[in-house]
PDB file of N, CA and C in Angstrom:
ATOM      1  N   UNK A   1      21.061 -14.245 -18.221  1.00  0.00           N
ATOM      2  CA  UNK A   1      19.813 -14.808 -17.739  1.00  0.00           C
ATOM      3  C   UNK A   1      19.702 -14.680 -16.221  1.00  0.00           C
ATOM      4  N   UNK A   2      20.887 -14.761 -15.234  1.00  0.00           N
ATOM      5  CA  UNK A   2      21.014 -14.606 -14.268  1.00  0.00           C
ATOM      6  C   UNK A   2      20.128 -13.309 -13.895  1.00  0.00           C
ATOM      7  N   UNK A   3      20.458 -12.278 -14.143  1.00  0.00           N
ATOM      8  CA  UNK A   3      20.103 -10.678 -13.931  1.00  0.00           C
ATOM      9  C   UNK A   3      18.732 -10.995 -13.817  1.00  0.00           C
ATOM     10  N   UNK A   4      17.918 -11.668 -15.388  1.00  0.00           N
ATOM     11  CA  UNK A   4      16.665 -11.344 -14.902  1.00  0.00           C
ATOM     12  C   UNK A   4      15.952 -12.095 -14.110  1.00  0.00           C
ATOM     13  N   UNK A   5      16.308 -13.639 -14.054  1.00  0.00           N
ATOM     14  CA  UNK A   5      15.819 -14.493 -13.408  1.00  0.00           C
ATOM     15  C   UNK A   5      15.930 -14.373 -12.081  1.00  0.00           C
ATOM     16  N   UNK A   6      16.326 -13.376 -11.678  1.00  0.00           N
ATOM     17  CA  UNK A   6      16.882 -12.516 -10.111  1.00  0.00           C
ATOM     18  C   UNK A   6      15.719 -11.720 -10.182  1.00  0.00           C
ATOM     19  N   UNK A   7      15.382 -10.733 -11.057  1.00  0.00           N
ATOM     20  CA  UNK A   7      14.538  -9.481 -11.244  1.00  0.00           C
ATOM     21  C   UNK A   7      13.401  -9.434 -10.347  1.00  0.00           C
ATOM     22  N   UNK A   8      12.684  -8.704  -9.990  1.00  0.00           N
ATOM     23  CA  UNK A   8      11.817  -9.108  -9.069  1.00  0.00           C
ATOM     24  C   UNK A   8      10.618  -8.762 -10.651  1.00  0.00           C
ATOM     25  N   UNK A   9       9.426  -9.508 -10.647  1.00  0.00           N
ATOM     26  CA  UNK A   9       8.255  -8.882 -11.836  1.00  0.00           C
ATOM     27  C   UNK A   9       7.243  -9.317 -10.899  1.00  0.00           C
ATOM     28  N   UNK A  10       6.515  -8.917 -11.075  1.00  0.00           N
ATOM     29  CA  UNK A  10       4.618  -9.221 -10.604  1.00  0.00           C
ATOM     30  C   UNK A  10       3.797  -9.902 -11.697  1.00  0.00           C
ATOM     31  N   UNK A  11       4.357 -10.863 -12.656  1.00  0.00           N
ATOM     32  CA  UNK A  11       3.807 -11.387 -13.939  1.00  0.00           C
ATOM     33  C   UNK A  11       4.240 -12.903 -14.152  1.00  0.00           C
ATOM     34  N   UNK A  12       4.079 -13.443 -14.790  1.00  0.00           N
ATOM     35  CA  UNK A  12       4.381 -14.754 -15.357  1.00  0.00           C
ATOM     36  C   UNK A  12       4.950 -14.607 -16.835  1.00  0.00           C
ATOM     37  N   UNK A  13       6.049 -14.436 -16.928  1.00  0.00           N
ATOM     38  CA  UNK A  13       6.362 -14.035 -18.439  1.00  0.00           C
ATOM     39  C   UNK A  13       5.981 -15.606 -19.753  1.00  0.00           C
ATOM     40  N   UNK A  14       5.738 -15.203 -20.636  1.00  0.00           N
ATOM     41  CA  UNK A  14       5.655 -16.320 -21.424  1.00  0.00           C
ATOM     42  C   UNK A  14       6.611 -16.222 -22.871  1.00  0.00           C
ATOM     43  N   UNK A  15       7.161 -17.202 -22.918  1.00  0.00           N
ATOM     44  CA  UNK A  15       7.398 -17.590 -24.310  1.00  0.00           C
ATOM     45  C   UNK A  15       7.261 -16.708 -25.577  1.00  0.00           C
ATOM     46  N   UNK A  16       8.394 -16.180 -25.754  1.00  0.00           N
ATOM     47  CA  UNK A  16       8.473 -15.054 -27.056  1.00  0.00           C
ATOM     48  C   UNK A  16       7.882 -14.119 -26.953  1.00  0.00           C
ATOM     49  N   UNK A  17       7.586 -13.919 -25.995  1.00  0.00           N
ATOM     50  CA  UNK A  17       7.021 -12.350 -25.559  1.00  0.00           C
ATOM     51  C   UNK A  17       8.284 -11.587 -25.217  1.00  0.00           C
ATOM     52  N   UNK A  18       8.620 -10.222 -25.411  1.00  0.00           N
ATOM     53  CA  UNK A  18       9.312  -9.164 -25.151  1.00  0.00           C
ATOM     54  C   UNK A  18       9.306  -8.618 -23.705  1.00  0.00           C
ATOM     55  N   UNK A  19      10.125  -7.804 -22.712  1.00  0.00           N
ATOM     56  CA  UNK A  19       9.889  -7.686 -21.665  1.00  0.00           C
ATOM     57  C   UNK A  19      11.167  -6.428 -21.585  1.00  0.00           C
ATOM     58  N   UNK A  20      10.907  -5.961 -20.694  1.00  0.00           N
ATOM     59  CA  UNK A  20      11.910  -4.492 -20.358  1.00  0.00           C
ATOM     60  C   UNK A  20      12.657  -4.712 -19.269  1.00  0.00           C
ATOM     61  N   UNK A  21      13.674  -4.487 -18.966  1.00  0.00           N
ATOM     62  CA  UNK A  21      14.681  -4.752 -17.628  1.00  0.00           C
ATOM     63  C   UNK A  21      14.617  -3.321 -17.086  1.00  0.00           C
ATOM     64  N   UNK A  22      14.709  -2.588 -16.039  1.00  0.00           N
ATOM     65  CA  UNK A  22      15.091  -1.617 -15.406  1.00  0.00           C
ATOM     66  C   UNK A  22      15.927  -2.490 -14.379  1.00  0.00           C
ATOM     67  N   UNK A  23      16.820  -1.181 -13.675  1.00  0.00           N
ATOM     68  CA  UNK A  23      17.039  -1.281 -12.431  1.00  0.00           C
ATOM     69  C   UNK A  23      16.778   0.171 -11.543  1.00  0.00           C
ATOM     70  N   UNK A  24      16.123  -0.327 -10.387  1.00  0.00           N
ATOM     71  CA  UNK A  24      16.332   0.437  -9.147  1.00  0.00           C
ATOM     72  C   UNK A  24      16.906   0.212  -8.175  1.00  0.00           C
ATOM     73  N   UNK A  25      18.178   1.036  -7.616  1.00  0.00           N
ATOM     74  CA  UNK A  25      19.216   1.242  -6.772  1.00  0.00           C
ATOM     75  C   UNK A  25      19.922   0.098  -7.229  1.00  0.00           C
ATOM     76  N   UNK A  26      20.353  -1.125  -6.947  1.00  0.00           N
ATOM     77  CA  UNK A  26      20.825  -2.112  -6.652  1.00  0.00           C
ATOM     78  C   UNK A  26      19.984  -3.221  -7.326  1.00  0.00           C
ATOM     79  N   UNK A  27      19.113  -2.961  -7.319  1.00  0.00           N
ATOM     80  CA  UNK A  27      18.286  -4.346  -7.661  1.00  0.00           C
ATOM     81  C   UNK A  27      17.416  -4.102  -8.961  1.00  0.00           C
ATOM     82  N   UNK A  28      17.087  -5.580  -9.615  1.00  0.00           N
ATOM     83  CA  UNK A  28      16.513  -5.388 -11.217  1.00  0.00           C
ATOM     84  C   UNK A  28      15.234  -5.309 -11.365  1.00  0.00           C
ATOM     85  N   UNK A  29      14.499  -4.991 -11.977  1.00  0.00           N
ATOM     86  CA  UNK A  29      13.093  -5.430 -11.903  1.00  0.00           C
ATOM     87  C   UNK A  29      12.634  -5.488 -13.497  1.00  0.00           C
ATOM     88  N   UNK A  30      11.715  -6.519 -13.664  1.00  0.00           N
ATOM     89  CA  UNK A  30      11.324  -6.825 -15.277  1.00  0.00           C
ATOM     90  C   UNK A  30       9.946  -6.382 -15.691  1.00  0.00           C
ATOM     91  N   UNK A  31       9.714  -5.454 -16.599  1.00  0.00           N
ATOM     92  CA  UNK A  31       8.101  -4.883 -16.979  1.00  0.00           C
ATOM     93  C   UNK A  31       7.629  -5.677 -18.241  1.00  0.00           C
ATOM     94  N   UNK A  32       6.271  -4.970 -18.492  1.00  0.00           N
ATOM     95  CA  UNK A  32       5.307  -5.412 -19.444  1.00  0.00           C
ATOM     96  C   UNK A  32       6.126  -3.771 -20.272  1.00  0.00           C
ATOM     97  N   UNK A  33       6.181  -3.105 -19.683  1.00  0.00           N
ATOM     98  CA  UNK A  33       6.201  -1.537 -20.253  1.00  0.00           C
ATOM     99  C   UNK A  33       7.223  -1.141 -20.924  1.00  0.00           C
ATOM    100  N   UNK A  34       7.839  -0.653 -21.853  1.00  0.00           N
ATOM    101  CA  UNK A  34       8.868  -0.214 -22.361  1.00  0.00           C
ATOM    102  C   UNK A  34       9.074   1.299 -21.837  1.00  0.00           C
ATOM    103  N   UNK A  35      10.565   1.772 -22.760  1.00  0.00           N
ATOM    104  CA  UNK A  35      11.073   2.600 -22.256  1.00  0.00           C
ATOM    105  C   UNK A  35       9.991   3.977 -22.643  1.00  0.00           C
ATOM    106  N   UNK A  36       9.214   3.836 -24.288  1.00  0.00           N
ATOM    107  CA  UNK A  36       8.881   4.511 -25.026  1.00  0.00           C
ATOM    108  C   UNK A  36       6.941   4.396 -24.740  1.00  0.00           C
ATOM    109  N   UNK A  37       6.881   3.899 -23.782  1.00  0.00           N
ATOM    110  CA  UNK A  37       5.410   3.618 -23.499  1.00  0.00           C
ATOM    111  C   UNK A  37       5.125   3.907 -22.202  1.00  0.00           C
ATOM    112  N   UNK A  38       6.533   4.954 -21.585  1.00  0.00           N
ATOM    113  CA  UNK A  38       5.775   5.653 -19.386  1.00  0.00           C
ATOM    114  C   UNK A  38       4.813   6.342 -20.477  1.00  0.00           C
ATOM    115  N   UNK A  39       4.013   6.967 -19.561  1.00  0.00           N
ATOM    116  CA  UNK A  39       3.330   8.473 -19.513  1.00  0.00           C
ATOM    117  C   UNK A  39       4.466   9.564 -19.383  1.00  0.00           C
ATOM    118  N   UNK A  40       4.985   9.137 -18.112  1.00  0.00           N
ATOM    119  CA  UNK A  40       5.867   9.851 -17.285  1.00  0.00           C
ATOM    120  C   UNK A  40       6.636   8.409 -16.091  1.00  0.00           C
ATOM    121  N   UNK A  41       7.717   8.058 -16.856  1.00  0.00           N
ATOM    122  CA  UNK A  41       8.783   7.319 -16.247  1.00  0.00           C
ATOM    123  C   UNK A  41       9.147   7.705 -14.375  1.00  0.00           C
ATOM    124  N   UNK A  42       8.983   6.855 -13.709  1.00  0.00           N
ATOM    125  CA  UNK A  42       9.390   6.910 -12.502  1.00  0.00           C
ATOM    126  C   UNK A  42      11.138   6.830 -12.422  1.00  0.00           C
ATOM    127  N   UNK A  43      11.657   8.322 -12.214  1.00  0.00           N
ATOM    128  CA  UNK A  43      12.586   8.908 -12.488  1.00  0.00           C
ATOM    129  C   UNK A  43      13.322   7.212 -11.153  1.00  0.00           C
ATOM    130  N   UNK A  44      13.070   6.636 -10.456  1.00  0.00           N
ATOM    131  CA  UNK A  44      13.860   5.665  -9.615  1.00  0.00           C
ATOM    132  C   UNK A  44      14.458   4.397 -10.911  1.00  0.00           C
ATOM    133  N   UNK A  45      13.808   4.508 -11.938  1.00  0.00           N
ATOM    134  CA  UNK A  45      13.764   3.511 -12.723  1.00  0.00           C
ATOM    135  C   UNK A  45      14.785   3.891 -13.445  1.00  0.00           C
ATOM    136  N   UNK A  46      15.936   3.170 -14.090  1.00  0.00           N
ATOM    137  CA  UNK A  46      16.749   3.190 -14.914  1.00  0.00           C
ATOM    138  C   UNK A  46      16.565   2.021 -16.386  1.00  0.00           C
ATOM    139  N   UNK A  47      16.222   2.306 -17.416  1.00  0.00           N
ATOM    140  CA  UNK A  47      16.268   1.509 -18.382  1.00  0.00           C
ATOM    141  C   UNK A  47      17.338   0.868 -18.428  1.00  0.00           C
ATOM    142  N   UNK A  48      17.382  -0.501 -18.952  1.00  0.00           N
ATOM    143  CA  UNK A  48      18.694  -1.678 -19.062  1.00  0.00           C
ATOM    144  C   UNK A  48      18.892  -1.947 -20.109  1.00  0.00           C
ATOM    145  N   UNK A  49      17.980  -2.955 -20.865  1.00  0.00           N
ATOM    146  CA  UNK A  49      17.352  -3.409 -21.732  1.00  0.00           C
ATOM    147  C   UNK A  49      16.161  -4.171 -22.111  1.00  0.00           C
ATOM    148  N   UNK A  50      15.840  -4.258 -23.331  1.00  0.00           N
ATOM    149  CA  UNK A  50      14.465  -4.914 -23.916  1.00  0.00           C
ATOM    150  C   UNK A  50      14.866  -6.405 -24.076  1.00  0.00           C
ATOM    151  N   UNK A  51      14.322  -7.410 -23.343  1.00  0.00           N
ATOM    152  CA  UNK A  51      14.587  -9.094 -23.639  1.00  0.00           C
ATOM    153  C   UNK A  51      13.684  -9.842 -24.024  1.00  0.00           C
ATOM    154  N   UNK A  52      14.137 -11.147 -24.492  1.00  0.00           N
ATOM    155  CA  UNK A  52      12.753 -11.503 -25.101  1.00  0.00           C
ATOM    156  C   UNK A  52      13.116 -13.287 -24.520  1.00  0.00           C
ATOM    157  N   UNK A  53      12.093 -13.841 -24.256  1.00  0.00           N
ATOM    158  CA  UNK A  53      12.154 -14.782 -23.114  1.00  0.00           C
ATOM    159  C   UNK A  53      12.165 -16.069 -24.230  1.00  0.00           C
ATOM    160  N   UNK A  54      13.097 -17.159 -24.847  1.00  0.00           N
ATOM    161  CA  UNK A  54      12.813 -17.576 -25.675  1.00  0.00           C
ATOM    162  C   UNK A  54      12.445 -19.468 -25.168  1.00  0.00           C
ATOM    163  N   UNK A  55      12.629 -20.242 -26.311  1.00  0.00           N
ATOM    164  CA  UNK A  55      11.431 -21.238 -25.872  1.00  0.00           C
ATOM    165  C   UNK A  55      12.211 -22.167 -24.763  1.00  0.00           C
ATOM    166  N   UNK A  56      13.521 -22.603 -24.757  1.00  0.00           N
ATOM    167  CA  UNK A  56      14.463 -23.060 -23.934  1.00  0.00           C
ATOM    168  C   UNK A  56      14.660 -22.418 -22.239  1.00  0.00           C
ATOM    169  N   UNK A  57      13.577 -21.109 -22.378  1.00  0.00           N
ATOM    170  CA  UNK A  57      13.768 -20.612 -20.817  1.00  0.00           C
ATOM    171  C   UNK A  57      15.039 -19.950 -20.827  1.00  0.00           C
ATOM    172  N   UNK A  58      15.471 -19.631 -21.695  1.00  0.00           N
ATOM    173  CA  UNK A  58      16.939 -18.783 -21.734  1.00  0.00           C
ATOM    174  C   UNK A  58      16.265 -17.006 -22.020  1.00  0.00           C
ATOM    175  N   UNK A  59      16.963 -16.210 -21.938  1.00  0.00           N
ATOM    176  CA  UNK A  59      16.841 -14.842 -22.504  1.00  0.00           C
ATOM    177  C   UNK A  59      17.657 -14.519 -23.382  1.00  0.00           C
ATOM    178  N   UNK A  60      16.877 -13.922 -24.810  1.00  0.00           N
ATOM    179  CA  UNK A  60      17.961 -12.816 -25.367  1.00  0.00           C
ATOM    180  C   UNK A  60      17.842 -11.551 -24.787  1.00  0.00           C
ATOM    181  N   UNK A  61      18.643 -10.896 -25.061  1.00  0.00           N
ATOM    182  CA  UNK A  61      18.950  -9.536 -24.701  1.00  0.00           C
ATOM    183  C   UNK A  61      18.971  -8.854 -26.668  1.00  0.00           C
ATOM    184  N   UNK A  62      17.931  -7.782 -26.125  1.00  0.00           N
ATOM    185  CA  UNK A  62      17.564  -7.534 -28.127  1.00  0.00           C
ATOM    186  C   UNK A  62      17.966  -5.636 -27.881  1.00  0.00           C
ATOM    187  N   UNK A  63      19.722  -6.038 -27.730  1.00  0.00           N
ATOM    188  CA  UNK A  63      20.486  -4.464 -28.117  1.00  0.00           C
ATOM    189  C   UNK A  63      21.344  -4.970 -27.128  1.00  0.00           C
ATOM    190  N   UNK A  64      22.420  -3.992 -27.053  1.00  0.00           N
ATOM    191  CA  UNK A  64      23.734  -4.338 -26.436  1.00  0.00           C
ATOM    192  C   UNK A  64      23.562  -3.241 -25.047  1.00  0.00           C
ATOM    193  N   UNK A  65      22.894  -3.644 -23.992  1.00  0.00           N
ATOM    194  CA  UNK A  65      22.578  -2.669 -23.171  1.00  0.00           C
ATOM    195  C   UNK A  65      23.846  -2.534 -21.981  1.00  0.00           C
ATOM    196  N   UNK A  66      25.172  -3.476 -21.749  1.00  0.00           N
ATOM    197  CA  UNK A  66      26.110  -3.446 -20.866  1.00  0.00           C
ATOM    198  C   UNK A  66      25.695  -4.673 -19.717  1.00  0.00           C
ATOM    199  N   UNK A  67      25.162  -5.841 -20.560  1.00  0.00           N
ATOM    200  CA  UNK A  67      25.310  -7.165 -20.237  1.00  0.00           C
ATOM    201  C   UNK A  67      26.604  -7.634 -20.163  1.00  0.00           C
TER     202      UNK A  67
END
């Protein structure tokens, strides 16, 4: 939970909604967008994993991405 609650996002995530982790260089950042939904992925972006924000304010992590 640490990682993402660090992440930088431009959103208000809500409650059982799904969300994407990348990182660029050093630092995390959290999307609306998945891995399978760029046009064309901004090659700076590294996929992490897909999380899903649950009702306690905790995160799952939904796949074993090297958490």
């Amino acid at each position: 939970s640490h990682k993402i609650y660090t992440a930088q996002m431009s959103f208000e995530p809500f409650v059982g909604h799904v969300y994407h982790l990348y990182k660029k260089g050093e630092a995390y950042q959290l999307m609306m967008i998945g891995p399978d939904e760029w046009g064309k992925k901004p090659e700076a972006l590294e996929y992490v994993s897909s999380v899903q924000l649950l009702a306690d304010h905790t995160w799952e992590v939904l796949g074993d991405f090297g958490f």
